[in-house]
Protein backbone atom coordinates (compact mmCIF):
# COMPACT_ATOMS: atom_id res chain seq x y z
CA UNK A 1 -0.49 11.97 -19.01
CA UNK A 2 -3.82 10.56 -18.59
CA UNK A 3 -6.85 10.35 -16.41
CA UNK A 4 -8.46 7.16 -15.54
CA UNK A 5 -12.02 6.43 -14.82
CA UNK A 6 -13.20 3.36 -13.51
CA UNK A 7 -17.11 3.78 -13.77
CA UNK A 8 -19.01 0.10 -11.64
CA UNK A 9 -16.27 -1.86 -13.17
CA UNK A 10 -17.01 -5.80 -11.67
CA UNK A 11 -15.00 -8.71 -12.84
CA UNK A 12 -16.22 -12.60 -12.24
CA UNK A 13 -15.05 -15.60 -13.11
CA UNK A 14 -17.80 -18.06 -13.68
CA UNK A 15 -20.11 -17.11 -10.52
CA UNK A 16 -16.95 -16.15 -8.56
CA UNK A 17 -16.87 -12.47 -8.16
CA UNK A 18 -13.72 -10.62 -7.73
CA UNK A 19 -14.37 -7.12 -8.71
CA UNK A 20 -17.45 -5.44 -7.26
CA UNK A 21 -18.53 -2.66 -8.50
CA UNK A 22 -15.45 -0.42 -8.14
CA UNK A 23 -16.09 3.71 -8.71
CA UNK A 24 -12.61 4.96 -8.76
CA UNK A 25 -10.79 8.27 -10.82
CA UNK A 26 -7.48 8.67 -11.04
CA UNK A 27 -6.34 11.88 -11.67
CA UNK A 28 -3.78 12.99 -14.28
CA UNK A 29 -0.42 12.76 -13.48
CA UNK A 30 -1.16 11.44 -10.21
CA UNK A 31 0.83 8.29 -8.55
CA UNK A 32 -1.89 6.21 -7.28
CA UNK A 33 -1.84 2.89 -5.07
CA UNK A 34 -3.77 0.10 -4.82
CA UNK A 35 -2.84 -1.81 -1.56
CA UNK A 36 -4.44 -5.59 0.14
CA UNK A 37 -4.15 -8.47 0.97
CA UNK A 38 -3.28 -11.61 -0.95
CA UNK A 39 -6.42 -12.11 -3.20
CA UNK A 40 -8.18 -8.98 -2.55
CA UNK A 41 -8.59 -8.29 -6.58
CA UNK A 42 -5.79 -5.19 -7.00
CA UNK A 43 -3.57 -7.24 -9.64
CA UNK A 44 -6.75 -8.27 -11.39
CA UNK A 45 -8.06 -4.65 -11.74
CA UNK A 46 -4.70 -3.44 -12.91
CA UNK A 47 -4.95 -6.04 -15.95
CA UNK A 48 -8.58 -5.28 -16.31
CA UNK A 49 -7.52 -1.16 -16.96
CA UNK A 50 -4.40 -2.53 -19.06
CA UNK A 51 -6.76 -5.03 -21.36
CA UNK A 52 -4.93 -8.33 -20.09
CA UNK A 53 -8.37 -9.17 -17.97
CA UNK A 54 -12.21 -8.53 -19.71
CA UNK A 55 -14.49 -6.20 -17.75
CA UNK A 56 -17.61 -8.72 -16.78
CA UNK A 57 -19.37 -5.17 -16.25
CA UNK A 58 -18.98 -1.73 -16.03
CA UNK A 59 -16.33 0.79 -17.72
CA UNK A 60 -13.44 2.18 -17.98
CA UNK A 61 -11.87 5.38 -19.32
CA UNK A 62 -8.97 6.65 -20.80
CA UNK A 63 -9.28 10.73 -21.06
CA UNK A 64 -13.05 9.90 -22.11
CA UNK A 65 -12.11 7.75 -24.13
CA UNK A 66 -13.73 4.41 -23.47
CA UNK A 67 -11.25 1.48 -23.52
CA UNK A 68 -13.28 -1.04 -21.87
CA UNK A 69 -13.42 -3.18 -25.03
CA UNK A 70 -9.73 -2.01 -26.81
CA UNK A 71 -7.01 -4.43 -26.97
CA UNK A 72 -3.89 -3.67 -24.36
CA UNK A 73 -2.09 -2.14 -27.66
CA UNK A 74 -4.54 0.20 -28.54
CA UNK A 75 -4.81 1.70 -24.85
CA UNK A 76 -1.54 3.51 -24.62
CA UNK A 77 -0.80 2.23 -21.58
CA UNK A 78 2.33 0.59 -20.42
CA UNK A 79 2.80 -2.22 -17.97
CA UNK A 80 5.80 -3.32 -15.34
CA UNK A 81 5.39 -6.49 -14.34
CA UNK A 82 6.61 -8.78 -11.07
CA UNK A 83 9.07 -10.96 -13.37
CA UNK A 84 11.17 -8.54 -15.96
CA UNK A 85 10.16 -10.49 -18.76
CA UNK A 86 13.47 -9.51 -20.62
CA UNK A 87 14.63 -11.43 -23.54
CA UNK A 88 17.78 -12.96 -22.13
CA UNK A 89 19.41 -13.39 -25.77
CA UNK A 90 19.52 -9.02 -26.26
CA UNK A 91 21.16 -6.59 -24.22
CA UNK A 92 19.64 -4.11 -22.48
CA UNK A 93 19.88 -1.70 -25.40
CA UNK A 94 17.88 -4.33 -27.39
CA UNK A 95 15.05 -4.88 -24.40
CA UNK A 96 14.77 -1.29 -24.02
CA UNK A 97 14.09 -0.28 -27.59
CA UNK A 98 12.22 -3.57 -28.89
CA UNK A 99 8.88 -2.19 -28.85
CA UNK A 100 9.79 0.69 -30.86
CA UNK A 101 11.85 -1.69 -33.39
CA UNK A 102 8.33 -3.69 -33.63
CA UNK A 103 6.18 -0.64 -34.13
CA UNK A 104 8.41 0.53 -36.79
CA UNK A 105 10.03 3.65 -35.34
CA UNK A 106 13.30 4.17 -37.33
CA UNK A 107 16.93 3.48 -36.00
CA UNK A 108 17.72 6.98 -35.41
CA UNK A 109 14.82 7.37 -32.95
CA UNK A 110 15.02 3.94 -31.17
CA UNK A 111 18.57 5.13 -30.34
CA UNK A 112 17.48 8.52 -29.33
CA UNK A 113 14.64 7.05 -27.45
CA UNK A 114 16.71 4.46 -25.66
CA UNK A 115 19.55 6.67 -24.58
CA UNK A 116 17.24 9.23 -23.09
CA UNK A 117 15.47 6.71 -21.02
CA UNK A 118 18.52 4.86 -19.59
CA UNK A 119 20.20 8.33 -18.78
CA UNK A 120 16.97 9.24 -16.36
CA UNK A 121 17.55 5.50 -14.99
CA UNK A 122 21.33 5.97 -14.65
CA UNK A 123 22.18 2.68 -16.88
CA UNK A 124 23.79 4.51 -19.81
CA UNK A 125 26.91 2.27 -18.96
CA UNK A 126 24.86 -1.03 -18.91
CA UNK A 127 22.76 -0.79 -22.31
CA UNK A 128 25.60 -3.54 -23.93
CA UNK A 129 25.18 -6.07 -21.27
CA UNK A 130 22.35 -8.96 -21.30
CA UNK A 131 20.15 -9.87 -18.31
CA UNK A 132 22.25 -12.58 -16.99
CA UNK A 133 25.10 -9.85 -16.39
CA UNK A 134 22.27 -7.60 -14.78
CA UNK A 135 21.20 -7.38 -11.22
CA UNK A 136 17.78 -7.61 -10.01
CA UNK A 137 17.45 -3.92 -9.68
CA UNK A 138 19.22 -3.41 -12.97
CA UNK A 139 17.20 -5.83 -14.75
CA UNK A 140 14.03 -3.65 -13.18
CA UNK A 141 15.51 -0.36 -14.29
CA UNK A 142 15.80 -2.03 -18.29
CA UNK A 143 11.73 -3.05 -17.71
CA UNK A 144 11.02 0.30 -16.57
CA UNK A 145 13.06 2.11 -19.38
CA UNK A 146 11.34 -0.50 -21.76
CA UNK A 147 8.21 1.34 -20.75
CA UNK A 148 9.19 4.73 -20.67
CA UNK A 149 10.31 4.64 -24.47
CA UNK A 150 7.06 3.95 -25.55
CA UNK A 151 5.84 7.43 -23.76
CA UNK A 152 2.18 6.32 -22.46
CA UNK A 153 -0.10 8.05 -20.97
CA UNK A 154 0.15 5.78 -17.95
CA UNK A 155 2.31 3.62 -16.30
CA UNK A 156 1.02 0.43 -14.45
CA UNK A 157 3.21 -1.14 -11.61
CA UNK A 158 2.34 -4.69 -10.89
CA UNK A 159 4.33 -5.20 -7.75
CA UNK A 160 7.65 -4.55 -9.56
CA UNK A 161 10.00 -4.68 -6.61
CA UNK A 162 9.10 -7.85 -5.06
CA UNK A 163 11.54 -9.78 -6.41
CA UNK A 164 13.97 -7.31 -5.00
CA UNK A 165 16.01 -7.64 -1.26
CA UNK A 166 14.92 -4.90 1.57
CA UNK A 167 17.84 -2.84 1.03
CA UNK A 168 17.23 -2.39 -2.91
CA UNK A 169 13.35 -1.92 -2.33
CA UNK A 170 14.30 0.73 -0.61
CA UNK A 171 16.39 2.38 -3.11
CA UNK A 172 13.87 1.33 -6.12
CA UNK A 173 10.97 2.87 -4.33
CA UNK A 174 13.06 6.54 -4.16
CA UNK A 175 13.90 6.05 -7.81
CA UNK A 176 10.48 5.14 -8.93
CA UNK A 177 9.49 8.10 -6.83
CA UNK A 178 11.70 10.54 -8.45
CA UNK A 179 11.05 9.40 -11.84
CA UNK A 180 7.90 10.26 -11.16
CA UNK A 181 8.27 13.88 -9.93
CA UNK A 182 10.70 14.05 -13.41
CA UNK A 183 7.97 12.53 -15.76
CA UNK A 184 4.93 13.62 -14.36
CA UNK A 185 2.88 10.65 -16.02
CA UNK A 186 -0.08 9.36 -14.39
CA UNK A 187 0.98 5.98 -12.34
CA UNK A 188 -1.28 3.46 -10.80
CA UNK A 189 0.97 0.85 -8.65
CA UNK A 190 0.22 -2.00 -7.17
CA UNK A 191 1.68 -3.96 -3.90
CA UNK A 192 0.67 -6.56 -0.71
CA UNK A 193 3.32 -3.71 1.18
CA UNK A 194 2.00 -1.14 3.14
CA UNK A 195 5.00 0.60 4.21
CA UNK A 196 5.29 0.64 0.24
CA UNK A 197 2.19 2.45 -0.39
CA UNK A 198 2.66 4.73 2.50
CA UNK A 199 5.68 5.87 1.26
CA UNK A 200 5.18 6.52 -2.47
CA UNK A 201 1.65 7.53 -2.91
CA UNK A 202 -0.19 10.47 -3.39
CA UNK A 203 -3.61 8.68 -2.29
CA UNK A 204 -4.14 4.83 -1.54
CA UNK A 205 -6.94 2.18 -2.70
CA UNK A 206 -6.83 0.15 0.24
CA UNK A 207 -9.01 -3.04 -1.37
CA UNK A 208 -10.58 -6.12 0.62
CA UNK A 209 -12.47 -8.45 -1.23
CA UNK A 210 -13.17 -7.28 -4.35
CA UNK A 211 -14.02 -3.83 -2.86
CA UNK A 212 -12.77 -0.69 -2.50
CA UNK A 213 -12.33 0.02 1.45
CA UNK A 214 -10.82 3.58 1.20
CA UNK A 215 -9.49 6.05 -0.77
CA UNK A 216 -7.37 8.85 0.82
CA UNK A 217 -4.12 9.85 1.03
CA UNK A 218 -1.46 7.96 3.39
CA UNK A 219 -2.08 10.71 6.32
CA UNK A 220 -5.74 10.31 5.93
CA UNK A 221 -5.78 6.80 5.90
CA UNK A 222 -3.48 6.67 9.42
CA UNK A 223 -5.24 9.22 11.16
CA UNK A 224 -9.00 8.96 9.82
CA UNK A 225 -9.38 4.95 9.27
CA UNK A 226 -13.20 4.46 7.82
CA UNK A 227 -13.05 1.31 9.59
CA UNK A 228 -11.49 -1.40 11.45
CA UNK A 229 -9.48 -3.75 8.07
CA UNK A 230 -8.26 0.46 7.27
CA UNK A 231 -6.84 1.07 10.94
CA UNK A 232 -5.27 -2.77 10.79
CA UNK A 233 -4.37 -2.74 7.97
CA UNK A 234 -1.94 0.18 7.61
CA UNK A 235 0.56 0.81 10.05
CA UNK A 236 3.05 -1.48 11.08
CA UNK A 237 2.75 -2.75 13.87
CA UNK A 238 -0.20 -3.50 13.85
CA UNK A 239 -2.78 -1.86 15.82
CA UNK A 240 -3.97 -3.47 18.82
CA UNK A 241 -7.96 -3.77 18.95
CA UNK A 242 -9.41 -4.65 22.82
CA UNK A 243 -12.71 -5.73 23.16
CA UNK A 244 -14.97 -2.82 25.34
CA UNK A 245 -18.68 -2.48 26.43
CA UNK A 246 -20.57 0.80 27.84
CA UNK A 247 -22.61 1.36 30.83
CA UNK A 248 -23.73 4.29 33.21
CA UNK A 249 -21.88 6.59 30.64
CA UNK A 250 -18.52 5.06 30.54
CA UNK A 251 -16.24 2.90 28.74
CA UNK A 252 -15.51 -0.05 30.29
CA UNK A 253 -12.52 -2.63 29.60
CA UNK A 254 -13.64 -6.64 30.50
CA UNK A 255 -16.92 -5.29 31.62
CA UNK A 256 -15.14 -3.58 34.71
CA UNK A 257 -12.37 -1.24 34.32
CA UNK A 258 -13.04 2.41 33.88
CA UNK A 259 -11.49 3.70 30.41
CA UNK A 260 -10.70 7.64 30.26
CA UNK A 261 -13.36 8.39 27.45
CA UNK A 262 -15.72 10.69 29.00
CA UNK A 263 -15.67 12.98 26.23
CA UNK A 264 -17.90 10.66 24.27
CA UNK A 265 -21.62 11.22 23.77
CA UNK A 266 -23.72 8.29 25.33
CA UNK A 267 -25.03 7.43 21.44
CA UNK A 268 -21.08 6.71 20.66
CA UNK A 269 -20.45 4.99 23.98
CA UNK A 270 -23.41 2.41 23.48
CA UNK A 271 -21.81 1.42 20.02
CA UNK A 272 -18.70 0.61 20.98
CA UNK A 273 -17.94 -2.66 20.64
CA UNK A 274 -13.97 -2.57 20.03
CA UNK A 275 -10.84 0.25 20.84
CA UNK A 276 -7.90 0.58 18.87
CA UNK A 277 -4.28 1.81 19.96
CA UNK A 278 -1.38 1.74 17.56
CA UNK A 279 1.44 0.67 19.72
CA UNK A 280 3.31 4.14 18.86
CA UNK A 281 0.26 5.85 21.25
CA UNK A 282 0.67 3.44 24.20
CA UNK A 283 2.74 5.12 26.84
CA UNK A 284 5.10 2.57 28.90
CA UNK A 285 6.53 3.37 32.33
CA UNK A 286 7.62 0.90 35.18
CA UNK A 287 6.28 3.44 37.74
CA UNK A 288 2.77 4.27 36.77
CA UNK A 289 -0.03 4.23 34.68
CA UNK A 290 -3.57 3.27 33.73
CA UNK A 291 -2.97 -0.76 32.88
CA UNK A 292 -0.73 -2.99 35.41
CA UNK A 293 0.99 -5.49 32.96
CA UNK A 294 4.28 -7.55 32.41
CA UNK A 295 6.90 -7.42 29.66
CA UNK A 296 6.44 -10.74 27.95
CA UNK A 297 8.52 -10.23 25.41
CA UNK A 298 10.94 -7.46 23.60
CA UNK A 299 12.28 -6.79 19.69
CA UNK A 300 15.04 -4.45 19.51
CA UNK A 301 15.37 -2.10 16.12
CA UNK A 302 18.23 -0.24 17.63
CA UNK A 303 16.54 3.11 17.56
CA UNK A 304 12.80 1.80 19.14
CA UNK A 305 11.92 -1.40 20.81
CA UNK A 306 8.78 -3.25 20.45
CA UNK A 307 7.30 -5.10 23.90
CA UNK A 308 4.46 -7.17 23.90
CA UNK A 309 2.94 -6.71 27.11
CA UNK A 310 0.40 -9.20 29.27
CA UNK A 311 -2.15 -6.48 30.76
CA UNK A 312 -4.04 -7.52 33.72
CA UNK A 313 -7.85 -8.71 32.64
CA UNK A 314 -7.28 -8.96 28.63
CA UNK A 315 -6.08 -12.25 27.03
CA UNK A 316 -4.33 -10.60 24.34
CA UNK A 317 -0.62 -9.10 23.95
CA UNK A 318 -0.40 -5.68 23.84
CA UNK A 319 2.06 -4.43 21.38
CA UNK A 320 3.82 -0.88 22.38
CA UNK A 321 6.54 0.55 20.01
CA UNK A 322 8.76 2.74 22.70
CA UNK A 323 11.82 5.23 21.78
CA UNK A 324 14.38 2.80 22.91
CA UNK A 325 15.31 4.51 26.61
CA UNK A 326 13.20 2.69 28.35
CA UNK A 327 15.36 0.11 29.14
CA UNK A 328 12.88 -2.75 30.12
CA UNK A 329 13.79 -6.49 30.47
CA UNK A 330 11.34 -9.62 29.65
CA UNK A 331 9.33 -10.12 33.19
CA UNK A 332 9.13 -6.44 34.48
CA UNK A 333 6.42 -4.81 35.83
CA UNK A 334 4.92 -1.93 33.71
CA UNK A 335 2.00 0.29 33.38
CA UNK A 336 0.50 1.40 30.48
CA UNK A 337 -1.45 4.55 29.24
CA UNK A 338 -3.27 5.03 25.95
CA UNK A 339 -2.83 8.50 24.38
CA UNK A 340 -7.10 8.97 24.36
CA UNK A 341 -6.69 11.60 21.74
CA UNK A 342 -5.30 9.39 19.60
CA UNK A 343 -7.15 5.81 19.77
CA UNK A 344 -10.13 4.74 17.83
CA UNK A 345 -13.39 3.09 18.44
CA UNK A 346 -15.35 0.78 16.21
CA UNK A 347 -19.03 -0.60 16.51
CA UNK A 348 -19.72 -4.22 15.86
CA UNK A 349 -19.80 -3.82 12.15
CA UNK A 350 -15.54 -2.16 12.24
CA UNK A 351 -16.98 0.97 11.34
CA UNK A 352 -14.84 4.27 12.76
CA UNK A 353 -17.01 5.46 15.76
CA UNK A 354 -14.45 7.69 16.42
């Protein structure tokens, strides 16, 4: 197991920055995840702490040992890539144990090495097949072992299961999860997913642009956004952000409805600028409520539904994520309510108000 310390690591290329300045420690043994958009720099510092990517500044740490400047070998690190990358000519077995073959560990312990990993990834009955004769979650579970024979003291995900259908994400995120909990090596993963992060994490890097946005753990990070990419960013839906403005001491929705946020102090009320409801914490009822709106349209999951609602005075849907009981059809009449206790305000710069 390992600690990592990233210490104002910045990457450019040319006079493109993409890294900027990023202060981060990972703590031993912890499973850490680094979470964005498209292009927001998390596969590029994953290389950059693996040695595939220089550091332009700044540096990083491996148990206080610097690493900035080692070669990916030398690092004792070991990466999972997006593709599998398995040699489609060897069977598993061969896959599994070729790094050890090539680092000149002995027969005896590549075959010690290789059975012991495949028996914690239940593919003990697989090791004589090649790739071709492999699912995509099989072929995953060969990568994985190929990296867990070479015991690092980290493991670095680089969206491994994106190749993979919903169903087998699913079951590869419980598996990576558990391996985890078995191992208890020091993990730093990275994916576009947020349900992914949510769900296997012990604390999230939520990353925009180069820079870090938040680090917290997935509780923190739904319940105490910093600021307004945080709260739309994770949680699915979305959250829905209304424009609001202040006067006389209260919170006002297009400059003339009353909003139920008296609790505020008039220093927080003159800085509002936007609100945020997840659509989880707006109530829906065709009898009463605090917004008059219509059902414009309706997803059902079965278990929930999700309407988008036209509110009277807003130009915007309104997404609402209801229990499924409601029983509402596209063109009703419905109120809704925000839970207050809940909801968020941000100031014209997105920060967290409150």
């Amino acid at each position: 197991m390992a600690k990592i310390t990233l210490d104002g690591v910045e990457k450019a290329f040319g006079s493109i920055s993409v890294i900027k300045g990023i202060d981060l420690e990972v703590e031993d043994g912890e499973f850490i995840v680094f979470v964005g958009p498209s292009g927001c720099g998390k596969s590029t510092l994953l290389r950059m702490i693996c040695g595939l990517e220089e550091v332009t500044k700044g540096t990083i740490t491996v148990d206080a040992t610097d690493v900035t400047d080692l070669p990916p070998s030398d690092r004792q690190l070991a990466m999972v890539f997006q593709s599998y990358a398995l040699y489609p000519h060897m069977t598993a077995r061969k896959n599994i144990g070729f790094g050890l073959r090539i680092a000149g560990f002995d027969k005896a312990t590549v075959h010690k090495k290789v059975l012991e990993a495949a028996r914690m990834l239940e593919i003990e009955d697989l090791l004589d097949r090649r790739p071709r004769d492999l699912s995509g979650g099989q072929r995953q579970r060969v990568a994985i072992g190929r990296a867990i024979v070479r015991s690092p003291k980290a493991f670095l995900f680089d969206e491994p299961l994106s190749n993979l259908d919903a169903a087998l994400r699913v079951q590869m995120r419980k598996e990576l999860m558990n391996l985890h909990e078995t191992i208890k090596t020091t993990m730093i993963y990275v994916t576009h997913d947020q349900v992914e992060a949510m769900t296997m994490a012990d604390r999230i890097v939520v990353l925009r642009d180069g820079e870090i946005m938040q680090v917290d753990g997935p509780t923190d990070l739904y319940r105490k956004p910093k600021n307004i990419f945080v709260a739309g960013f994770i949680g699915s839906p979305t959250m829905n952000f209304i424009p609001v403005s202040s006067s006389k001491g209260s919170l006002l929705l297009n400059n003339t409805m009353p909003l139920p946020y008296k609790h505020l102090s008039s220093a927080k009320l003159q800085q509002a600028a936007k609100l945020g409801i997840r659509p989880e914490h707006l109530e829906i009822s065709p009898k009463s409520g605090l917004w008059k709106g219509v059902v414009k349209m309706i997803e059902e999951h079965g278990s929930e539904e999700f309407y988008q609602v036209k509110v009277e005075g807003l130009t915007q849907l309104l997404e609402v994520r209801s229990s499924g009981t409601d029983l509402l059809r596209k063109g009703d009449n419905v109120w809704l309510s925000p839970q207050v206790t809940k909801s968020f305000i941000f100031d014209e710069q997105g920060n967290t108000i409150y």
